[in-house]
C-alpha atoms as a PDB file:
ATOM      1  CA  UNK A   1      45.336 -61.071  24.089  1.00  0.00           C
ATOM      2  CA  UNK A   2      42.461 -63.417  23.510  1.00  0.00           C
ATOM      3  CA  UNK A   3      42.564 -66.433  21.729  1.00  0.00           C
ATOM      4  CA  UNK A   4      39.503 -69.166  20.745  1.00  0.00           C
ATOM      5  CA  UNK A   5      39.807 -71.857  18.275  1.00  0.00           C
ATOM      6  CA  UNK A   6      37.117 -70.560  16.220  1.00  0.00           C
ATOM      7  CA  UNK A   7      34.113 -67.847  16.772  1.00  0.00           C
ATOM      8  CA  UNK A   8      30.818 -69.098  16.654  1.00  0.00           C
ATOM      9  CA  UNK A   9      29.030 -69.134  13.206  1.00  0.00           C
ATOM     10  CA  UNK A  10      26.325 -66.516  14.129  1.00  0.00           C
ATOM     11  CA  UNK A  11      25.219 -64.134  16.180  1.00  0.00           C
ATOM     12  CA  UNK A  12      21.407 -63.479  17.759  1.00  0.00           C
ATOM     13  CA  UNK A  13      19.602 -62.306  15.359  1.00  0.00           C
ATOM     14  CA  UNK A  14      18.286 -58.916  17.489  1.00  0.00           C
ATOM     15  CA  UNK A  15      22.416 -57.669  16.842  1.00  0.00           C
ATOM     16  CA  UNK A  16      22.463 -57.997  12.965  1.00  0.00           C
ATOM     17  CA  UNK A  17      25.665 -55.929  13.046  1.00  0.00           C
ATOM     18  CA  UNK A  18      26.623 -54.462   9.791  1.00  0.00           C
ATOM     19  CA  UNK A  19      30.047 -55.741   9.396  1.00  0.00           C
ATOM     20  CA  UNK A  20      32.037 -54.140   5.906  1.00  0.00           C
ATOM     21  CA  UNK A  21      34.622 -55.577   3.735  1.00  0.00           C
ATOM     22  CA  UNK A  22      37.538 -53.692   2.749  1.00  0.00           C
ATOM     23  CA  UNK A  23      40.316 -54.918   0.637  1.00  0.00           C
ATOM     24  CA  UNK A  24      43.483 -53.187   0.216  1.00  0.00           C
ATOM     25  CA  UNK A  25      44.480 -53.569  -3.748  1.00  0.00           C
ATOM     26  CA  UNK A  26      46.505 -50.562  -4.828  1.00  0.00           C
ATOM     27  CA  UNK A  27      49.845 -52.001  -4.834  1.00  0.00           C
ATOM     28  CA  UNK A  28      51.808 -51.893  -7.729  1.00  0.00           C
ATOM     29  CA  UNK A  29      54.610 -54.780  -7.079  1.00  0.00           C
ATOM     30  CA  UNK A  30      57.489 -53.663  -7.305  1.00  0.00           C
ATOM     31  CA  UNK A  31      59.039 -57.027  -6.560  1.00  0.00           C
ATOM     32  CA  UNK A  32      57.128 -58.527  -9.161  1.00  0.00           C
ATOM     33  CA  UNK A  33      58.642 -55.935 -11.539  1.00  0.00           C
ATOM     34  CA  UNK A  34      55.960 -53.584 -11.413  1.00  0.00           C
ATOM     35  CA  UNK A  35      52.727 -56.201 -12.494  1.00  0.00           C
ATOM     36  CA  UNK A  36      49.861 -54.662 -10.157  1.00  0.00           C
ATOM     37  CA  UNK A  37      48.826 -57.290  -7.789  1.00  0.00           C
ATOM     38  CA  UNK A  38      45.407 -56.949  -8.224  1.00  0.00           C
ATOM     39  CA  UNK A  39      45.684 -57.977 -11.998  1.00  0.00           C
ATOM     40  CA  UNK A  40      47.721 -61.283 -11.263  1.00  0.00           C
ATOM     41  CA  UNK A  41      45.213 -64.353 -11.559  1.00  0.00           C
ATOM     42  CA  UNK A  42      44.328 -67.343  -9.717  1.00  0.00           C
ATOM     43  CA  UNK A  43      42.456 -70.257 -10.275  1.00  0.00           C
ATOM     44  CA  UNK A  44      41.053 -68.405 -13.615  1.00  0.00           C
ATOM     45  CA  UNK A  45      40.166 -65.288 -12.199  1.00  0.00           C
ATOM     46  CA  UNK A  46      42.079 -61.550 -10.958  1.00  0.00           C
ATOM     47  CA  UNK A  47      43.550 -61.446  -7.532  1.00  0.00           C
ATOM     48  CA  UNK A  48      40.920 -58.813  -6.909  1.00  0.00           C
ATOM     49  CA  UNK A  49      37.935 -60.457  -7.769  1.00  0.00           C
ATOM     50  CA  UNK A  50      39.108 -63.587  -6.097  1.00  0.00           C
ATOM     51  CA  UNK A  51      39.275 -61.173  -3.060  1.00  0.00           C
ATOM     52  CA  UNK A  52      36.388 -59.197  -3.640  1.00  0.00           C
ATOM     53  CA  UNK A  53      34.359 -63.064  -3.872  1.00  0.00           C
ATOM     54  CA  UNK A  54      35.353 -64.103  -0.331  1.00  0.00           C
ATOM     55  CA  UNK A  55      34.830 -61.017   1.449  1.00  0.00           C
ATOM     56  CA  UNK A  56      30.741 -61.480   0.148  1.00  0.00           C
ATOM     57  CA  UNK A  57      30.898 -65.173   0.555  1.00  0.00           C
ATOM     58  CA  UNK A  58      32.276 -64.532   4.336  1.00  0.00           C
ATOM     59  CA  UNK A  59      29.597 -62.190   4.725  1.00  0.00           C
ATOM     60  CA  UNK A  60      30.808 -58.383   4.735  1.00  0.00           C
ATOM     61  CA  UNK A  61      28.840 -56.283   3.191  1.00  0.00           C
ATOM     62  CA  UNK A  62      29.044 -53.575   2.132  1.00  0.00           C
ATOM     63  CA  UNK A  63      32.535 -54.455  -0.048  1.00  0.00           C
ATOM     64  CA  UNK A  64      34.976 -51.614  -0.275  1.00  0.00           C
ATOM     65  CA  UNK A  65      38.219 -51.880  -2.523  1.00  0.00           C
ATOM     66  CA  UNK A  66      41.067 -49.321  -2.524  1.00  0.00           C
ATOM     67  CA  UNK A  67      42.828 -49.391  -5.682  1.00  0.00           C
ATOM     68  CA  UNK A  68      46.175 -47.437  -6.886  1.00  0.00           C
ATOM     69  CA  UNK A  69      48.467 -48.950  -9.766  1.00  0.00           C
ATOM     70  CA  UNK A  70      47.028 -49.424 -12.843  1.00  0.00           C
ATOM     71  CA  UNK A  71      43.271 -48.147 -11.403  1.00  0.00           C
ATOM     72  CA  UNK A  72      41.609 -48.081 -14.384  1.00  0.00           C
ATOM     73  CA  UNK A  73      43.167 -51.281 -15.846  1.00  0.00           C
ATOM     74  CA  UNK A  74      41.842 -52.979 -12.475  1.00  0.00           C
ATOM     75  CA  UNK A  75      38.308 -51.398 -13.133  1.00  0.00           C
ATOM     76  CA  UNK A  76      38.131 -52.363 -16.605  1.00  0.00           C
ATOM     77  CA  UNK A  77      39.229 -56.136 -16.264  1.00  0.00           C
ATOM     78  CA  UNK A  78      38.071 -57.027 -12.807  1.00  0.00           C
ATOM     79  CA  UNK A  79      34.326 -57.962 -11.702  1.00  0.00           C
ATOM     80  CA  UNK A  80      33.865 -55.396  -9.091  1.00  0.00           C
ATOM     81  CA  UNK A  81      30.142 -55.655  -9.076  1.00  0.00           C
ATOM     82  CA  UNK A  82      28.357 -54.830  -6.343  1.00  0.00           C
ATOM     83  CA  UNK A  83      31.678 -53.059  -4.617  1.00  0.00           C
ATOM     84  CA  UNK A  84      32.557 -49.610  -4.123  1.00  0.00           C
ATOM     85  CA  UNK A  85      36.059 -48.592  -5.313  1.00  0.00           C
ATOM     86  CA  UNK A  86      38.174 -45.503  -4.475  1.00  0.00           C
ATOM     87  CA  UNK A  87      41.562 -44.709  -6.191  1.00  0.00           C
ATOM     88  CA  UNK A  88      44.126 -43.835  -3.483  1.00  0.00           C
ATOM     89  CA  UNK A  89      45.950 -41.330  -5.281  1.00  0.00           C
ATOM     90  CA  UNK A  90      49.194 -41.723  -2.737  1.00  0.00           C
ATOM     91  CA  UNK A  91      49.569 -45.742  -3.335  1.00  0.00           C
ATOM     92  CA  UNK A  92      53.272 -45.212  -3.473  1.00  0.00           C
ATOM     93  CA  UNK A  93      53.382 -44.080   0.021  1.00  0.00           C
ATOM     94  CA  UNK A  94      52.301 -47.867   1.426  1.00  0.00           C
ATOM     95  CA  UNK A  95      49.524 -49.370   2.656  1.00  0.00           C
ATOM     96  CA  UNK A  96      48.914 -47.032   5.473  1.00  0.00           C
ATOM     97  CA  UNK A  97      47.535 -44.574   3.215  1.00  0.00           C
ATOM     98  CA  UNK A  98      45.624 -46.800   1.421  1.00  0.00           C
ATOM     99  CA  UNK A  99      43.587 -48.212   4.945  1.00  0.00           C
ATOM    100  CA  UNK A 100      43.342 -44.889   5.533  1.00  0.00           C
ATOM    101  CA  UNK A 101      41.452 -44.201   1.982  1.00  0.00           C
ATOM    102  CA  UNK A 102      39.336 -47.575   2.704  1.00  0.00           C
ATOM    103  CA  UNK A 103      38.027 -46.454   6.250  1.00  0.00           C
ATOM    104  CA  UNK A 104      37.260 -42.857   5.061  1.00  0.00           C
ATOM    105  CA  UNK A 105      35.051 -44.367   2.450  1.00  0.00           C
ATOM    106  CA  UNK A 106      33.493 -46.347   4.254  1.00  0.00           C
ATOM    107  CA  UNK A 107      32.780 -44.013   7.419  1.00  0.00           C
ATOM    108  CA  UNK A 108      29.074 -42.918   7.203  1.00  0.00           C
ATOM    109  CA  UNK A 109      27.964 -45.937   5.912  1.00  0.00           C
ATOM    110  CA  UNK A 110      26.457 -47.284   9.017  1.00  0.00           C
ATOM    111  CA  UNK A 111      28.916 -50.295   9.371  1.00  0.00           C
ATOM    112  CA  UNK A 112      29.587 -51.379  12.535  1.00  0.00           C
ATOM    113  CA  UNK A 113      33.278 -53.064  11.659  1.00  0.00           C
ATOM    114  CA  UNK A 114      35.254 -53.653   9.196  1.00  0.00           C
ATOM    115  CA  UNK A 115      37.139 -57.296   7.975  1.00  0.00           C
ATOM    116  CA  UNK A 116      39.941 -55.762   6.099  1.00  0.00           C
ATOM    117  CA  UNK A 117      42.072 -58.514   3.390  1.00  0.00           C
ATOM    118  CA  UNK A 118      44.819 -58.284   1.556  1.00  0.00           C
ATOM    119  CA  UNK A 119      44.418 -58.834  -2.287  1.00  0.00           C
ATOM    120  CA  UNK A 120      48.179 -60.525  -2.535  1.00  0.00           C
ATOM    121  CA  UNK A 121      46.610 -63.142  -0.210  1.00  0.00           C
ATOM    122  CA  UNK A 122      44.650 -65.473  -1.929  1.00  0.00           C
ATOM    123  CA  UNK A 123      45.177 -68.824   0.567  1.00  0.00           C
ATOM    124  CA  UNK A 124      42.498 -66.855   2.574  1.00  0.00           C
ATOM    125  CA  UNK A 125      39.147 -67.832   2.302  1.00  0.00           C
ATOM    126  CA  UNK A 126      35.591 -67.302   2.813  1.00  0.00           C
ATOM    127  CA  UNK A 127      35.628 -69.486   5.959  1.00  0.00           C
ATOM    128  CA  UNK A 128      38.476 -67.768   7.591  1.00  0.00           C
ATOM    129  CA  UNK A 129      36.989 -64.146   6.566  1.00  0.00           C
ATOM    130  CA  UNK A 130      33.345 -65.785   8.095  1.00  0.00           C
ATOM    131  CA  UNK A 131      35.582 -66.946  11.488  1.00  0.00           C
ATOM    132  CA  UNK A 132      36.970 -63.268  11.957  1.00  0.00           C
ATOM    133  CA  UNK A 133      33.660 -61.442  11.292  1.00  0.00           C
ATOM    134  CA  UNK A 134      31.852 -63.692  13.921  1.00  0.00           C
ATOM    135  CA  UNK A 135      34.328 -62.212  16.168  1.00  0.00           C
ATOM    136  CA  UNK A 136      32.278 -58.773  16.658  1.00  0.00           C
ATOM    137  CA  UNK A 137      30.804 -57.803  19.822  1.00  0.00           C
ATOM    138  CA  UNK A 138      30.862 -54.132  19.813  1.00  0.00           C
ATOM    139  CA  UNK A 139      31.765 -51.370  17.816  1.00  0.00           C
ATOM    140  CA  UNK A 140      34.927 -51.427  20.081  1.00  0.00           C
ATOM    141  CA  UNK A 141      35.983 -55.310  18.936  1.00  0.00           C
ATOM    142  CA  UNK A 142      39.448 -55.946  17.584  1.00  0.00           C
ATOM    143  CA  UNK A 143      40.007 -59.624  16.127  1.00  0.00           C
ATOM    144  CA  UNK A 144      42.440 -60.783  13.646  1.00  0.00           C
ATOM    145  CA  UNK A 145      42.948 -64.460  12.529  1.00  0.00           C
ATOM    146  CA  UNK A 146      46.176 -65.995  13.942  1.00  0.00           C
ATOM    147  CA  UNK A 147      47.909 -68.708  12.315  1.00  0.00           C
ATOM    148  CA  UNK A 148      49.678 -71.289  14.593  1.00  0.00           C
ATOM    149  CA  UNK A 149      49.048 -68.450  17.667  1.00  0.00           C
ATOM    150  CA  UNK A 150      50.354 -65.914  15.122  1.00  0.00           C
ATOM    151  CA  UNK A 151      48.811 -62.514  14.230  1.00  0.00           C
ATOM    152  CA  UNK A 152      47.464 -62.705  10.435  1.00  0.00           C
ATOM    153  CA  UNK A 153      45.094 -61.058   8.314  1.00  0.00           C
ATOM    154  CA  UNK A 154      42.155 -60.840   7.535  1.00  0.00           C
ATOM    155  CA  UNK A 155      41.589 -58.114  10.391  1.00  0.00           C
ATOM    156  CA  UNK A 156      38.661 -56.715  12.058  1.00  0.00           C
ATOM    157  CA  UNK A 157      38.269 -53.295  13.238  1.00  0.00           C
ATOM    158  CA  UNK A 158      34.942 -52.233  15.178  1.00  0.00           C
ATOM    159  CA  UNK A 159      33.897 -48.566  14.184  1.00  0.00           C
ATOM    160  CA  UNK A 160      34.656 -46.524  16.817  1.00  0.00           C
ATOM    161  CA  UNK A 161      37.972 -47.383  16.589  1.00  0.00           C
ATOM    162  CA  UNK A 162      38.464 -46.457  12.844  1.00  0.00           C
ATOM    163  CA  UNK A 163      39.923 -43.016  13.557  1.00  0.00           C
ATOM    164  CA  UNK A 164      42.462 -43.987  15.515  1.00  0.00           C
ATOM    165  CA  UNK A 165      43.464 -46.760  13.497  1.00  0.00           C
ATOM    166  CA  UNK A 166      43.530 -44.190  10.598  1.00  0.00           C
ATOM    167  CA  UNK A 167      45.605 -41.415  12.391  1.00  0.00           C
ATOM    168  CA  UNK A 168      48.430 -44.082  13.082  1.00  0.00           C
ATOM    169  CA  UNK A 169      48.795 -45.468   9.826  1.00  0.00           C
ATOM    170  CA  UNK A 170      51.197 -44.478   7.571  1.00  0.00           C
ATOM    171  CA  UNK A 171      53.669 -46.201   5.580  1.00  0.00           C
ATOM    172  CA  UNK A 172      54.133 -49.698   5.085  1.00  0.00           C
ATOM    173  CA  UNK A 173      52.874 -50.464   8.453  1.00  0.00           C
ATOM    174  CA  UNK A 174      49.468 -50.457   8.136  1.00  0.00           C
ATOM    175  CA  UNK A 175      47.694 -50.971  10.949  1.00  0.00           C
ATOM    176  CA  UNK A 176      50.564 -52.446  12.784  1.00  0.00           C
ATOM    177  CA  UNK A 177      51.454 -49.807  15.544  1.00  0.00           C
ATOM    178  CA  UNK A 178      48.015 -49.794  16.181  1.00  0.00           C
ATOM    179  CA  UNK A 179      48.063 -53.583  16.588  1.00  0.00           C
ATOM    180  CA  UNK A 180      50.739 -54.326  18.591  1.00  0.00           C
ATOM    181  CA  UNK A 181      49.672 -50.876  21.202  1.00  0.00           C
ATOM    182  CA  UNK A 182      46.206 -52.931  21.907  1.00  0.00           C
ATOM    183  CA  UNK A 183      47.656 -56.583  22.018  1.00  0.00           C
ATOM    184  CA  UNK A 184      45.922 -57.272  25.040  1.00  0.00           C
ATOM    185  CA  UNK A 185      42.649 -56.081  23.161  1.00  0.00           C
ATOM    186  CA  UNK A 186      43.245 -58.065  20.482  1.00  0.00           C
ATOM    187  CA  UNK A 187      40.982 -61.533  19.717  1.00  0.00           C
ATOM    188  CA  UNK A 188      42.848 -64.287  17.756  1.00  0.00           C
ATOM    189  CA  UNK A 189      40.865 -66.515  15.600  1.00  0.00           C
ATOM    190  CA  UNK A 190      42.631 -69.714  14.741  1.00  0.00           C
ATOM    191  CA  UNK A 191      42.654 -69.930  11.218  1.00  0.00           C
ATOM    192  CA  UNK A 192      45.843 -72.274  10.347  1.00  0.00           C
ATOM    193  CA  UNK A 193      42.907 -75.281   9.110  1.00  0.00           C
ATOM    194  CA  UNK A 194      41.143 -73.808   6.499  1.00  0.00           C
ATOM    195  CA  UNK A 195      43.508 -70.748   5.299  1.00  0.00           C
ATOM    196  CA  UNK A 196      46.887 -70.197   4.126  1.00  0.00           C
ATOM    197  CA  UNK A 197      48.880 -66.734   5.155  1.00  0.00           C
ATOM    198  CA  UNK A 198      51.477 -66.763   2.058  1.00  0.00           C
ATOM    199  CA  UNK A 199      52.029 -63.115   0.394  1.00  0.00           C
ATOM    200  CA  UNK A 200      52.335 -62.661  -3.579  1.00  0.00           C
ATOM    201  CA  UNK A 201      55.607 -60.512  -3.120  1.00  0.00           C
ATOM    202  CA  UNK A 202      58.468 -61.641  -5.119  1.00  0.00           C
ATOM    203  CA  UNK A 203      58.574 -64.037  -8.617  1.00  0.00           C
ATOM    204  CA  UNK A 204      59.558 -66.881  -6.212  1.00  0.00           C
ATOM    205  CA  UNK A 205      55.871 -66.510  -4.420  1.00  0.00           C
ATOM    206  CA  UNK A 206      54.233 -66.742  -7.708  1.00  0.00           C
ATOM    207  CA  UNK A 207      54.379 -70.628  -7.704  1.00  0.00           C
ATOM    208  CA  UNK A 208      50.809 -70.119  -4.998  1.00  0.00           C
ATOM    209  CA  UNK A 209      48.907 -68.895  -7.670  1.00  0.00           C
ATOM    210  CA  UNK A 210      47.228 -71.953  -9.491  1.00  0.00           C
END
């Protein structure tokens, strides 16, 4: 495994990658007795469009947003403008499923990666979503911010790894299997000074939202 303090800013011009955002937002919180993540605010606005902000301000385009409890509710109240949304019909199953939903929507779209955020994670920023993106060097990459040398999100997946990364997820885990089968693949991007890694799980994690 990889590891550099930060990724440079840019790349040349003559690669002008296409790098997408996707952000995982169909879970219904069932620790939080059943309020939808995506509907819980911060700072004066949804979890989702605080998400669906930083993924455009770190420079993925174009935005994709997987939704599942309380779709319509999400669609109605949150500013999705300018993102696509698909409804992953089997939310309940875990997040697998639902990074499965996001890459299949976004396959065909000419993206080269993918930075893929969590909407329960709001201490992540445009600058730490900018760090990871500038990771990309092929349509093979794999780079995920770290946080004190530890594997965080947000993620980045180059394209032609997307249907692997979609055939082993399932469950709760994500793209964890995946993950920890190409460690030695993997580029960390030290994010621990500009981002915060908390979750929005439980009532007790609710005091992070401002």
């Amino acid at each position: 495994m990889t590891s550099t303090p930060h990724a440079p800013s840019s790349l040349s011009p003559s690669a002008s990658p296409v790098i997408a955002g996707l952000l995982l937002a169909a879970g219904g919180g069932r620790r939080l007795g059943g309020r939808p993540k995506a509907l819980l605010k911060h700072r004066g606005r949804l979890l989702a469009d605080h998400a669906v902000r930083t993924l455009r301000a770190g420079g993925c385009g174009p935005v994709q947003v997987v939704l599942g409890a309380s779709a319509d509710e999400v669609r109605a109240k949150a500013d999705l403008s300018g993102a696509g949304s698909t409804v992953n019909p089997a939310w309940t199953e875990g997040m697998g499923s639902s990074l499965r939903a996001g890459l299949t929507a976004l396959t065909g779209t000419g993206a080269d990666a993918v930075v893929v955020l969590l909407v329960d994670q709001p201490g992540i920023g445009a600058e730490a979503v900018a760090r990871v993106r500038a990771a990309y060097r092929s349509r093979t990459s794999l780079a995920a911010a770290s946080y004190g040398g530890e594997r965080g999100h947000p993620v980045l997946f180059g394209a032609d790894l997307w249907a692997d990364i979609a055939a082993g997820a399932v469950g709760d885990q994500g793209a964890r299997a995946y993950l920890r089968a190409h460690r030695d693949a993997i580029t960390l991007v030290e994010c621990s000074d500009v981002a915060q890694a908390y979750d929005i799980d439980t009532a007790e994690d609710l005091s992070h939202l401002e």
